[in-house]
Protein backbone atom coordinates (compact mmCIF):
# COMPACT_ATOMS: atom_id res chain seq x y z
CA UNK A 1 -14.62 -28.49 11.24
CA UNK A 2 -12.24 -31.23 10.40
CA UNK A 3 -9.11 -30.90 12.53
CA UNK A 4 -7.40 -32.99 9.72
CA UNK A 5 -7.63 -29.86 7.35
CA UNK A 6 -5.95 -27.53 10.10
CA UNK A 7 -2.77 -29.78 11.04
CA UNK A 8 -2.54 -30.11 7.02
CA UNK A 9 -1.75 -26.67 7.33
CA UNK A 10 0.70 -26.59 10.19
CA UNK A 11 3.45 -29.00 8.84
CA UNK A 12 6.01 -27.63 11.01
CA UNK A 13 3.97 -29.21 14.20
CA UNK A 14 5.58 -32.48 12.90
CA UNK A 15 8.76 -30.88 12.13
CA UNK A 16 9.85 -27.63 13.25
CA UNK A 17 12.49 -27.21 10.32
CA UNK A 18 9.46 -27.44 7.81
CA UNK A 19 8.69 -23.71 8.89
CA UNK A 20 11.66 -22.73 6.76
CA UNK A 21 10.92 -24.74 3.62
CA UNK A 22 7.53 -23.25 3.36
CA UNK A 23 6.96 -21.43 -0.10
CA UNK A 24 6.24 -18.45 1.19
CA UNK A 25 9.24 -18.10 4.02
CA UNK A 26 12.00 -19.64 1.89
CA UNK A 27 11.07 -17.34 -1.02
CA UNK A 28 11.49 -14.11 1.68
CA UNK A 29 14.60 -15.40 4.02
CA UNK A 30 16.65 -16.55 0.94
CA UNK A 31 16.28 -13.41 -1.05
CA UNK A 32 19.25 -11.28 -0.89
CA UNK A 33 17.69 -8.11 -0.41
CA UNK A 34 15.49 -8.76 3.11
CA UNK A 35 11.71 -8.04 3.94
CA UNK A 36 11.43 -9.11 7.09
CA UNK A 37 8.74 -7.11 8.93
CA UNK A 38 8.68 -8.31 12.86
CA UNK A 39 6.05 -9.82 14.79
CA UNK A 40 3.86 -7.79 17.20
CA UNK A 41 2.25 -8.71 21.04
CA UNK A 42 -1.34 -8.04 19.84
CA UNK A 43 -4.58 -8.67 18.54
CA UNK A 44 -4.95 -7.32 14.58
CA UNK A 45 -6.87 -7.29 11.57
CA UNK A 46 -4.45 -6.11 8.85
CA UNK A 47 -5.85 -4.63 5.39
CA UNK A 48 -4.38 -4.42 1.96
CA UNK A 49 -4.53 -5.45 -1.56
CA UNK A 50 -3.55 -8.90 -2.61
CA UNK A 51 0.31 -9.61 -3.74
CA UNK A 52 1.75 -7.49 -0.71
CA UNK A 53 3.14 -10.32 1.39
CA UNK A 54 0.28 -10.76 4.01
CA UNK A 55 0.71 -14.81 4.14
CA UNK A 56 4.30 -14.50 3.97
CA UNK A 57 4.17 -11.75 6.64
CA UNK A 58 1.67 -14.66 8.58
CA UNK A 59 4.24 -17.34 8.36
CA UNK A 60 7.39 -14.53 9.56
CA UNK A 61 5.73 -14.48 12.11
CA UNK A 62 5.47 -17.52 12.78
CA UNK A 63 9.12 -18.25 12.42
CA UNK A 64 10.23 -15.43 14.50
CA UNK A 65 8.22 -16.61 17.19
CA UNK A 66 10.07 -20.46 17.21
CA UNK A 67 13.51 -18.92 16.82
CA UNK A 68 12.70 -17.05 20.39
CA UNK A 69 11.99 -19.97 21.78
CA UNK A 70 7.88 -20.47 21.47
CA UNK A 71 6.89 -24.08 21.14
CA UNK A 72 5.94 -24.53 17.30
CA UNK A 73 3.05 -26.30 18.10
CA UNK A 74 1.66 -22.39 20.31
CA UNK A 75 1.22 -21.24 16.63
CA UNK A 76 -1.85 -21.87 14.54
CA UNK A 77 -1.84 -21.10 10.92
CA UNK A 78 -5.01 -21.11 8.84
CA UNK A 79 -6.04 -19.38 5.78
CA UNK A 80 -10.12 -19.69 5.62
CA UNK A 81 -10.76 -21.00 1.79
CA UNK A 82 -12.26 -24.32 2.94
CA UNK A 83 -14.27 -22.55 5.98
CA UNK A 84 -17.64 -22.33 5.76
CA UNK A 85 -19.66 -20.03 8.25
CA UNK A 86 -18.12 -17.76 11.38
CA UNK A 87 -18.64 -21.18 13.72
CA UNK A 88 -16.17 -23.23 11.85
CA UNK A 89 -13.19 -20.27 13.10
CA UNK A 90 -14.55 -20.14 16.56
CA UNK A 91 -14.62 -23.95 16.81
CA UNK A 92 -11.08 -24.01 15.25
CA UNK A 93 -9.90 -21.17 17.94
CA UNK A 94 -11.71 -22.84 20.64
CA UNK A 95 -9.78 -26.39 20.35
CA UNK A 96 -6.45 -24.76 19.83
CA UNK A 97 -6.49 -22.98 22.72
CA UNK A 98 -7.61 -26.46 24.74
CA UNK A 99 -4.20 -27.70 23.45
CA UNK A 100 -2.13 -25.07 25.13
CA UNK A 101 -1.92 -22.91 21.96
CA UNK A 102 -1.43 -18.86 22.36
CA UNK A 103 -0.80 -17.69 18.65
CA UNK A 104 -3.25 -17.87 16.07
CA UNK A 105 -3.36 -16.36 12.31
CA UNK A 106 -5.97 -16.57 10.41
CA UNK A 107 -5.18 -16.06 6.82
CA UNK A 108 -8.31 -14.64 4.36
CA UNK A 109 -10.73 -14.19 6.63
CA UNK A 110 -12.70 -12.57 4.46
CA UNK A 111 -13.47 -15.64 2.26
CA UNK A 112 -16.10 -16.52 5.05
CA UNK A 113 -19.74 -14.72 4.93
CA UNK A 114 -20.34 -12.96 7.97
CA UNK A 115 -16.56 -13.29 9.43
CA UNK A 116 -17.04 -9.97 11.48
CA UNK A 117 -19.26 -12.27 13.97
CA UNK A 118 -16.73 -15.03 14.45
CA UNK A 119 -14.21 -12.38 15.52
CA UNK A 120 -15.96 -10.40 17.61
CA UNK A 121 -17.23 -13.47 19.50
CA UNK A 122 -13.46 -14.38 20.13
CA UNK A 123 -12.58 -11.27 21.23
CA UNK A 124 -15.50 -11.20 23.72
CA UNK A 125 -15.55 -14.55 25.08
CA UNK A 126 -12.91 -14.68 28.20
CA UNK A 127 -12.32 -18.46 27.80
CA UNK A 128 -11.52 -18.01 24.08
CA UNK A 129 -8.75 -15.04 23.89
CA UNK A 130 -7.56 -15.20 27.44
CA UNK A 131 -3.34 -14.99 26.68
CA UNK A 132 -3.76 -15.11 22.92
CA UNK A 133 -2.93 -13.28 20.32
CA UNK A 134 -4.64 -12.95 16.95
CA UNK A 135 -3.93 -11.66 13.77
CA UNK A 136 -6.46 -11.87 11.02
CA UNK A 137 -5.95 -10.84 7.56
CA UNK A 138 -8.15 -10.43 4.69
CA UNK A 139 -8.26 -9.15 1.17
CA UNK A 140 -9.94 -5.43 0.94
CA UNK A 141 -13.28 -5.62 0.06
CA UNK A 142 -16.09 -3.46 0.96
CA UNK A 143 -16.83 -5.35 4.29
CA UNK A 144 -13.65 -5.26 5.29
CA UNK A 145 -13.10 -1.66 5.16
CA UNK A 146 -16.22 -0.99 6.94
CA UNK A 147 -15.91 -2.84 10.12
CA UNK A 148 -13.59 -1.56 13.03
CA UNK A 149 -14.51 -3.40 16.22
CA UNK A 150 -15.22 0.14 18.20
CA UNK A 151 -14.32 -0.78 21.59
CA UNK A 152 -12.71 -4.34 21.11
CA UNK A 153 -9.21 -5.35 21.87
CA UNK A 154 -7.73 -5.07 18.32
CA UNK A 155 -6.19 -2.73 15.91
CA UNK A 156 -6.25 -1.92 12.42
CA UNK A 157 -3.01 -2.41 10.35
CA UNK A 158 -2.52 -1.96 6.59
CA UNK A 159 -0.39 -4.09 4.67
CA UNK A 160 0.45 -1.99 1.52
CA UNK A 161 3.10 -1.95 -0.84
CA UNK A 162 6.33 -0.26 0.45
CA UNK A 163 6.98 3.34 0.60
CA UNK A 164 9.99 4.90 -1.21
CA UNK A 165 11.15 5.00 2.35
CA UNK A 166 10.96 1.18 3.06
CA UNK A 167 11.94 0.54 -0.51
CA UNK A 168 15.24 2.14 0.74
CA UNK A 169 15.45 0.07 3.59
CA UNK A 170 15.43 -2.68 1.74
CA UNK A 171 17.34 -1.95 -0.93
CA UNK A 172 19.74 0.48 -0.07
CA UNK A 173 23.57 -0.16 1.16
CA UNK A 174 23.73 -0.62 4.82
CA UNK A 175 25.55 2.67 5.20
CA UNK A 176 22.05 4.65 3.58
CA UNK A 177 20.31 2.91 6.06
CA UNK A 178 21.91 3.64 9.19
CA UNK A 179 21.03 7.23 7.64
CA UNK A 180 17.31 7.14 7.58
CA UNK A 181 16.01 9.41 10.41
CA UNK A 182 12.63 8.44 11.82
CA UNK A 183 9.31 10.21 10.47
CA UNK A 184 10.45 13.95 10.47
CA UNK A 185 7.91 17.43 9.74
CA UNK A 186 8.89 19.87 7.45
CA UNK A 187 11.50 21.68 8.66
CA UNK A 188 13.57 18.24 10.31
CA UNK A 189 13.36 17.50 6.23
CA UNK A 190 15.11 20.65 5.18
CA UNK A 191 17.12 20.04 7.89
CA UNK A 192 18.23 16.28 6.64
CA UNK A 193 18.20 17.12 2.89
CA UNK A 194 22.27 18.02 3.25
CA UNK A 195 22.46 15.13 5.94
CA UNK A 196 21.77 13.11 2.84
CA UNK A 197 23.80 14.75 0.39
CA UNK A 198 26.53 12.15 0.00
CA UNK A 199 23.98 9.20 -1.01
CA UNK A 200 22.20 11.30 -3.48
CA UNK A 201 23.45 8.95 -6.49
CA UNK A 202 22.08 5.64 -4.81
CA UNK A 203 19.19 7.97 -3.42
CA UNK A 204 18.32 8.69 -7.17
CA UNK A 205 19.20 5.10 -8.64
CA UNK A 206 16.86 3.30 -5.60
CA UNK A 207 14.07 6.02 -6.91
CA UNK A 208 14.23 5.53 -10.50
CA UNK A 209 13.61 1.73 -9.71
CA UNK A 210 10.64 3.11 -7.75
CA UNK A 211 9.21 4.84 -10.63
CA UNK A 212 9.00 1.59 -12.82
CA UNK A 213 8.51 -1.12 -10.10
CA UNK A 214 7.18 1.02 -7.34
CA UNK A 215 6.57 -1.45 -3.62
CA UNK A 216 5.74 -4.56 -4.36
CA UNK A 217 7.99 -6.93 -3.84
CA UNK A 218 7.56 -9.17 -6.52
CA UNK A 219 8.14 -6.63 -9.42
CA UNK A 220 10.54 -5.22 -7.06
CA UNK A 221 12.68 -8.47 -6.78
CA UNK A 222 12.65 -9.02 -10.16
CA UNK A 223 13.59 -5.42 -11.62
CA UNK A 224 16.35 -5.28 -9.30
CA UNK A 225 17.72 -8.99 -8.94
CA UNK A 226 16.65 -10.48 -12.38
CA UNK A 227 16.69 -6.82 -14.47
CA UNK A 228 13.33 -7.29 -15.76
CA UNK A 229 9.65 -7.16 -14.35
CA UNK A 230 7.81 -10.65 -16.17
CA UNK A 231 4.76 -9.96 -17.78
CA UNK A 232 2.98 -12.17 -15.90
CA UNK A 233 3.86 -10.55 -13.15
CA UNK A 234 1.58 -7.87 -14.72
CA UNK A 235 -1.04 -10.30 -15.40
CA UNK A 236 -0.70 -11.62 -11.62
CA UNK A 237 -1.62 -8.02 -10.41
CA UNK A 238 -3.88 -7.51 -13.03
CA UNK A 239 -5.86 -10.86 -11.86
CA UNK A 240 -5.97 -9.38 -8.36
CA UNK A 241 -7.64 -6.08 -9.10
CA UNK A 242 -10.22 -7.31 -11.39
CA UNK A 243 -11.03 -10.10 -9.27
CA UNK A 244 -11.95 -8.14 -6.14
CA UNK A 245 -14.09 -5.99 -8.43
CA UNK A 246 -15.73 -9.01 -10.62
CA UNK A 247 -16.06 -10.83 -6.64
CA UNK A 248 -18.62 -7.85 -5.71
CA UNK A 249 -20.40 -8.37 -9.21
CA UNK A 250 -18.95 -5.47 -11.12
CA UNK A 251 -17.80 -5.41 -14.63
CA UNK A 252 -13.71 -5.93 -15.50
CA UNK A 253 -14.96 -4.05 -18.72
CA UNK A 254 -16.50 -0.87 -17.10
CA UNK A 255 -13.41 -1.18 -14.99
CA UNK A 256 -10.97 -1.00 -17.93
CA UNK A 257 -12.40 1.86 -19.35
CA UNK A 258 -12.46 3.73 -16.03
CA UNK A 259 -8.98 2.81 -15.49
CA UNK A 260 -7.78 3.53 -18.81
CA UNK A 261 -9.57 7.41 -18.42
CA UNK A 262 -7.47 7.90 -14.77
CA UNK A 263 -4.31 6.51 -16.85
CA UNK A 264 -5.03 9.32 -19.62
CA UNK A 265 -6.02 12.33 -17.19
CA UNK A 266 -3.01 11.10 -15.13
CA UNK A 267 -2.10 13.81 -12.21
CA UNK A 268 -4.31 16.10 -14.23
CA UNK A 269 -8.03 17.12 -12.55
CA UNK A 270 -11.40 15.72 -13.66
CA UNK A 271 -15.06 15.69 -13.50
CA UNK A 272 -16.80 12.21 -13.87
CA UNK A 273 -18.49 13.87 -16.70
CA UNK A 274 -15.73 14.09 -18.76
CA UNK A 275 -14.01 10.43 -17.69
CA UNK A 276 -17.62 8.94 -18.85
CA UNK A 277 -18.10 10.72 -22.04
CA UNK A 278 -14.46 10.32 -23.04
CA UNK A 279 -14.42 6.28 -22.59
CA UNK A 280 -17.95 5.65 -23.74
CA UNK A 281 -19.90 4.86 -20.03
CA UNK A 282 -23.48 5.60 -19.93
CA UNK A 283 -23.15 7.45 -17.03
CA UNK A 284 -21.14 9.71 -14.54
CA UNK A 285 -22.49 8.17 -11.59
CA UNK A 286 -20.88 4.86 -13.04
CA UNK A 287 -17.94 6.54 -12.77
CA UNK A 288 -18.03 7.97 -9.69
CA UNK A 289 -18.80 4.11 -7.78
CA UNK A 290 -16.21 3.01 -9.81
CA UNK A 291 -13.84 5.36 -8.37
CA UNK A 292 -15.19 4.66 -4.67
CA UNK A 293 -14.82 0.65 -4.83
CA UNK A 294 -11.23 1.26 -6.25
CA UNK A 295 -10.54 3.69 -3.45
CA UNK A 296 -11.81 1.38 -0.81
CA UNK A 297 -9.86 -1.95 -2.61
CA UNK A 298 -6.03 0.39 -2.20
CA UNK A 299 -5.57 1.03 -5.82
CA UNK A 300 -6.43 5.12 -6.05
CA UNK A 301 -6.34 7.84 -3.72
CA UNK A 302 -8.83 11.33 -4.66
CA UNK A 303 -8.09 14.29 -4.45
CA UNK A 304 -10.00 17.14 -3.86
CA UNK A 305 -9.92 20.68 -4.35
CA UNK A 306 -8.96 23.18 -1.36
CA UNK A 307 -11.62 25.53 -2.02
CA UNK A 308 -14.53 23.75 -3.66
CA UNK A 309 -17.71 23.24 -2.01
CA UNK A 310 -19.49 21.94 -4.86
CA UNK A 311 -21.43 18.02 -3.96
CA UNK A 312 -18.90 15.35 -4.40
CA UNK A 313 -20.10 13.86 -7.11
CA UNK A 314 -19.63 17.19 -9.30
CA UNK A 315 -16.02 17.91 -7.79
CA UNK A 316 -13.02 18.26 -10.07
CA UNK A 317 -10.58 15.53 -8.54
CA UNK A 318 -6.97 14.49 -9.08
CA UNK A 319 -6.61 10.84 -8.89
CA UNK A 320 -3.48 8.73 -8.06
CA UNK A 321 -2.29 5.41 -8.44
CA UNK A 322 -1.07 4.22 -4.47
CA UNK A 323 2.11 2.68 -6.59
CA UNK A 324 3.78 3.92 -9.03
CA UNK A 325 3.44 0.20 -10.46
CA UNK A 326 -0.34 -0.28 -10.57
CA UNK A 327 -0.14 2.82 -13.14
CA UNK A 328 2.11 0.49 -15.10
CA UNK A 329 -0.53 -2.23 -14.71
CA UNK A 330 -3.29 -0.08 -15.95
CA UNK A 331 -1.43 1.50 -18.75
CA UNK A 332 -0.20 -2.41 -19.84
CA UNK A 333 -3.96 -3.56 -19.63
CA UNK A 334 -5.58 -0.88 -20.76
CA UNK A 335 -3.46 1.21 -23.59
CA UNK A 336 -0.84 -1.68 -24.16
CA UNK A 337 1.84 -0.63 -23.16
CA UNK A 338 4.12 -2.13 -21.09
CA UNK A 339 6.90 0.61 -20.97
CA UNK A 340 5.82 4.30 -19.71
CA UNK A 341 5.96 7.32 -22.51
CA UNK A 342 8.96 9.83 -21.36
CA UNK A 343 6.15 11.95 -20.75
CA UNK A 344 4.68 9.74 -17.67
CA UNK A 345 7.25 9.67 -15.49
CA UNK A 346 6.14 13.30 -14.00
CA UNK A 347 3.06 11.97 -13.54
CA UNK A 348 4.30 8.81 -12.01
CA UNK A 349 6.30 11.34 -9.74
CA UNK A 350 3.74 13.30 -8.50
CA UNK A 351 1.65 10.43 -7.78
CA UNK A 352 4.29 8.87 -5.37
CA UNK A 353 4.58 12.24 -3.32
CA UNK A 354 0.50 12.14 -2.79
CA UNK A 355 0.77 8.89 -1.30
CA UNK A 356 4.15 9.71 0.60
CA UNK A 357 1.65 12.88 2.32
CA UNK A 358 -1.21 10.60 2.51
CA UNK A 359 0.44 7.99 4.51
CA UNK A 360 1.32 10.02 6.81
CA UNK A 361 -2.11 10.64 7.91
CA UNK A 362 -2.34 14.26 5.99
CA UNK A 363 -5.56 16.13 5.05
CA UNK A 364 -3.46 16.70 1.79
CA UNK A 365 -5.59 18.58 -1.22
CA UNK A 366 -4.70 20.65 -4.63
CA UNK A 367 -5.07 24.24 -4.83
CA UNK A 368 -6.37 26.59 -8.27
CA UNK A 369 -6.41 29.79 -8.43
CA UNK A 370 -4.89 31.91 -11.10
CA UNK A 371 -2.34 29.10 -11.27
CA UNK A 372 -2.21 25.12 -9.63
CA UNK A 373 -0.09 23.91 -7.01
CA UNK A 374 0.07 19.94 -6.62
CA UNK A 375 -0.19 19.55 -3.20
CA UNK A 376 -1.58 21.46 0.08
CA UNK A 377 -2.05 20.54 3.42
CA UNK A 378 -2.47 23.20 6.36
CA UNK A 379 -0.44 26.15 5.69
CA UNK A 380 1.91 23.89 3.47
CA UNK A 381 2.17 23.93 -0.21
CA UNK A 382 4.30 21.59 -2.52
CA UNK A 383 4.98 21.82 -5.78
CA UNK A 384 6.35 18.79 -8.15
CA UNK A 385 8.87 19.97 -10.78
CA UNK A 386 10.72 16.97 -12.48
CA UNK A 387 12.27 18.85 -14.80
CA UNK A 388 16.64 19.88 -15.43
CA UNK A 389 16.41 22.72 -13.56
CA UNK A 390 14.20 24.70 -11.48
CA UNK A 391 13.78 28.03 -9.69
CA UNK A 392 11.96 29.50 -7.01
CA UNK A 393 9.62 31.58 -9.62
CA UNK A 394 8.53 27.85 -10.67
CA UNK A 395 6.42 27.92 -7.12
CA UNK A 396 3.21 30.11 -7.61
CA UNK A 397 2.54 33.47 -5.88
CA UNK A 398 0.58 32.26 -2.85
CA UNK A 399 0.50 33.20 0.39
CA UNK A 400 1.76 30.18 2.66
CA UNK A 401 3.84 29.89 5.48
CA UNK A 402 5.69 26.93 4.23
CA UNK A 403 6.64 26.60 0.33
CA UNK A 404 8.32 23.63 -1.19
CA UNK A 405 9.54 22.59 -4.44
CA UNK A 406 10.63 18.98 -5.27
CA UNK A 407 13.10 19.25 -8.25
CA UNK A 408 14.51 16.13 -9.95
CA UNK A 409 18.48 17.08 -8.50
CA UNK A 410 18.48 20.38 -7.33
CA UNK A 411 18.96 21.89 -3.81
CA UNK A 412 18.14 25.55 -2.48
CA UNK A 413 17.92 25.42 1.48
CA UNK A 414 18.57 29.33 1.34
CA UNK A 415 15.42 31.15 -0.04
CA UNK A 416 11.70 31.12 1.71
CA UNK A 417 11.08 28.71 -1.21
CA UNK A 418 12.88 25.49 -0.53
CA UNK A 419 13.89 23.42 -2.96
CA UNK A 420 14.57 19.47 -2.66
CA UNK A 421 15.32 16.69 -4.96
CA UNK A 422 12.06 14.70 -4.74
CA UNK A 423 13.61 11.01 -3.99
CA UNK A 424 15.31 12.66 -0.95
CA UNK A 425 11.90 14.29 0.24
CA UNK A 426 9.96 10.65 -0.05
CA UNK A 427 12.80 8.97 1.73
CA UNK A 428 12.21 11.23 4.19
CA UNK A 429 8.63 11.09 4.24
């Protein structure tokens, strides 16, 4: 491997101001409203779809590191596009280290066939990660998701768009901030609905940004700062999506038509027989592997339901978007429209409470019996009403130990039903 091609990519080993003029780090440290995730002791592979901020997180890191007083020149940054096979990041690793470096990131990993075996051999080898650190990102395909290093010194990490809750944290006044509890269960979230009471205005302003621009920081910057998301902002998003599935030779069209059936069925169930015959694909298997690579690339989440024990490829399924702005994508690609119908933003709504349960690790499913509720998990059912006004009768007559409704404004902390504004319950979430 030319060395050339890695101290290209390290300008601040010159200069150590150069680390602040970088694209990526000016664009985050000069923005008004700050993203500044920190910088962990560790070894790491982080996941997550493109256009989340894993170079820029790369380069914080970086930064952070040289204002606490690391020598610049302890940092490597490389992002693989001009490697060619796992020896060229070993070889790389290997000389850095012979140079007194300790901190190495290594950008798109993934772009290299057969990466898994560079990093395992690193994390193996005594004389090549003996008082380093590594962090190693990669786009989500397939073979990403797949490999997890069982018994290797490294963890996991996603990388996804932000959560209502670190939407908030970013956006809101300093004052909502200081208000944000850590994680909490169910009943710490009753408890810190009233706790919140007196930010519910911003609360509801910060979420009805969500709804149209949902976590990604671009779109989010420029909804919020410039008062309009560009439609090539769109396209950039688009691009990403369609690329990971066109890299793993499927077909953008098939995709299109599979997204443009979840966009139509939105938060409503499904069979892949009906998604296939309603936008023309041969077949319901199609379906179903289209589903599974988008699932695996962070752009859906499935749902099942709680009772059925029917084989999976035969389920009814509720599908989500993972932000509330990829449904915009798909409905701007798919049906043309760049602005969503009156009539979506329920949808939308629900879809961002799925994710706020799924992120935190919950076996979350829907339940139908006589009558639906959105979301279950253990003995806890939710249901999403974003409507003017709502009433404990709206929750259906099932037997759970914990039943919550998430309204669009109102509060009821009194009755076995609870009921809590919705942006409240995925701040807290």
């Amino acid at each position: 491997m030319d060395w050339n091609a890695v101290i290209s990519q390290n300008p601040w080993w010159s200069y150590a101001e150069e680390i602040e003029k970088d694209v990526h780090v000016s664009y985050a440290i000069n923005k008004k409203h700050l993203f500044i995730p920190k910088f962990i002791e560790g070894n790491f592979l982080i996941l997550g779809p493109r256009q989340t901020g894993k170079t820029t997180y790369l380069k914080l890191c970086i930064k952070e590191l040289f204002d606490k007083g690391i020598q610049i020149k302890q940092c490597l940054y490389f992002v693989c596009n001009l490697v060619m096979n796992p020896q060229d990041i070993i070889d790389i690793v290997s000389f850095f280290k012979k140079t007194g470096g300790k901190y190495v990131f290594i950008d798109e990993i993934s772009f290299v066939k057969n990466w898994e075996r560079a990093v395992k051999q690193i994390l193996e080898i005594k004389d090549l990660n003996e008082g380093m650190n590594f962090y190693f990102t990669g786009s989500t395909t397939l073979e990403l998701q797949k490999e997890r290093f069982p018994g290797r010194p490294i963890k996991i990490k996603e990388f996804l768009p932000l959560s209502f809750r670190e939407f908030c944290k970013v956006f809101g006044s300093s004052s909502l901030k200081k208000e944000i509890p850590q994680r909490i269960d169910f009943k710490s979230i009753i408890k810190n609905t009233l706790k919140l009471a007196p930010y519910i205005n911003e609360i509801n302003k910060l979420f009805n940004f969500y709804i149209h621009c949902g976590g990604f920081l671009r779109a989010a910057y420029e909804l919020i700062e410039e008062g309009k998301i560009k439609e090539e902002t769109f396209q950039i998003y688009w691009n990403w999506i369609a690329g990971d599935i066109s890299s793993i030779g499927l077909s953008e069209r098939t995709l299109s038509a599979v997204l443009k059936g979840i966009v139509k069925r939105y938060s409503s169930s499904f069979s892949l027989s009906s998604i296939a015959k309603e936008v023309e694909i041969p077949s319901h298997i199609t379906v179903r592997d289209y589903l599974e690579v988008l699932e695996s690339l962070y752009v859906i989440r499935s749902y099942w339901k709680e009772y059925d024990k029917t084989p999976f490829f035969k389920k009814e399924r509720k599908v989500y978007f993972i932000d509330p702005f990829i449904f915009h994508i798909a409905s701007f690609k798919t049906l043309g429209i760049a602005e969503e119908n009156i009539n979506d933003i329920p949808k939308i709504v629900e879809g961002i409470v799925g994710e706020c349960l799924r992120r935190n690790k919950l076996n979350v499913k829907f339940l139908r019996k006589s009558k639906e509720i959105d979301f279950i998990y253990g003995t806890t059912g939710i249901e999403v009403k974003w409507q003017e006004s709502v009433s404990i009768k709206d929750f259906p007559k099932i037997d759970l130990a914990h039943k919550l409704i998430l309204s669009k404004k109102e509060i009821n902390l009194n009755e076995r039903v609870k009921i809590v504004p919705v942006a409240v319950f995925a701040l807290l979430s």
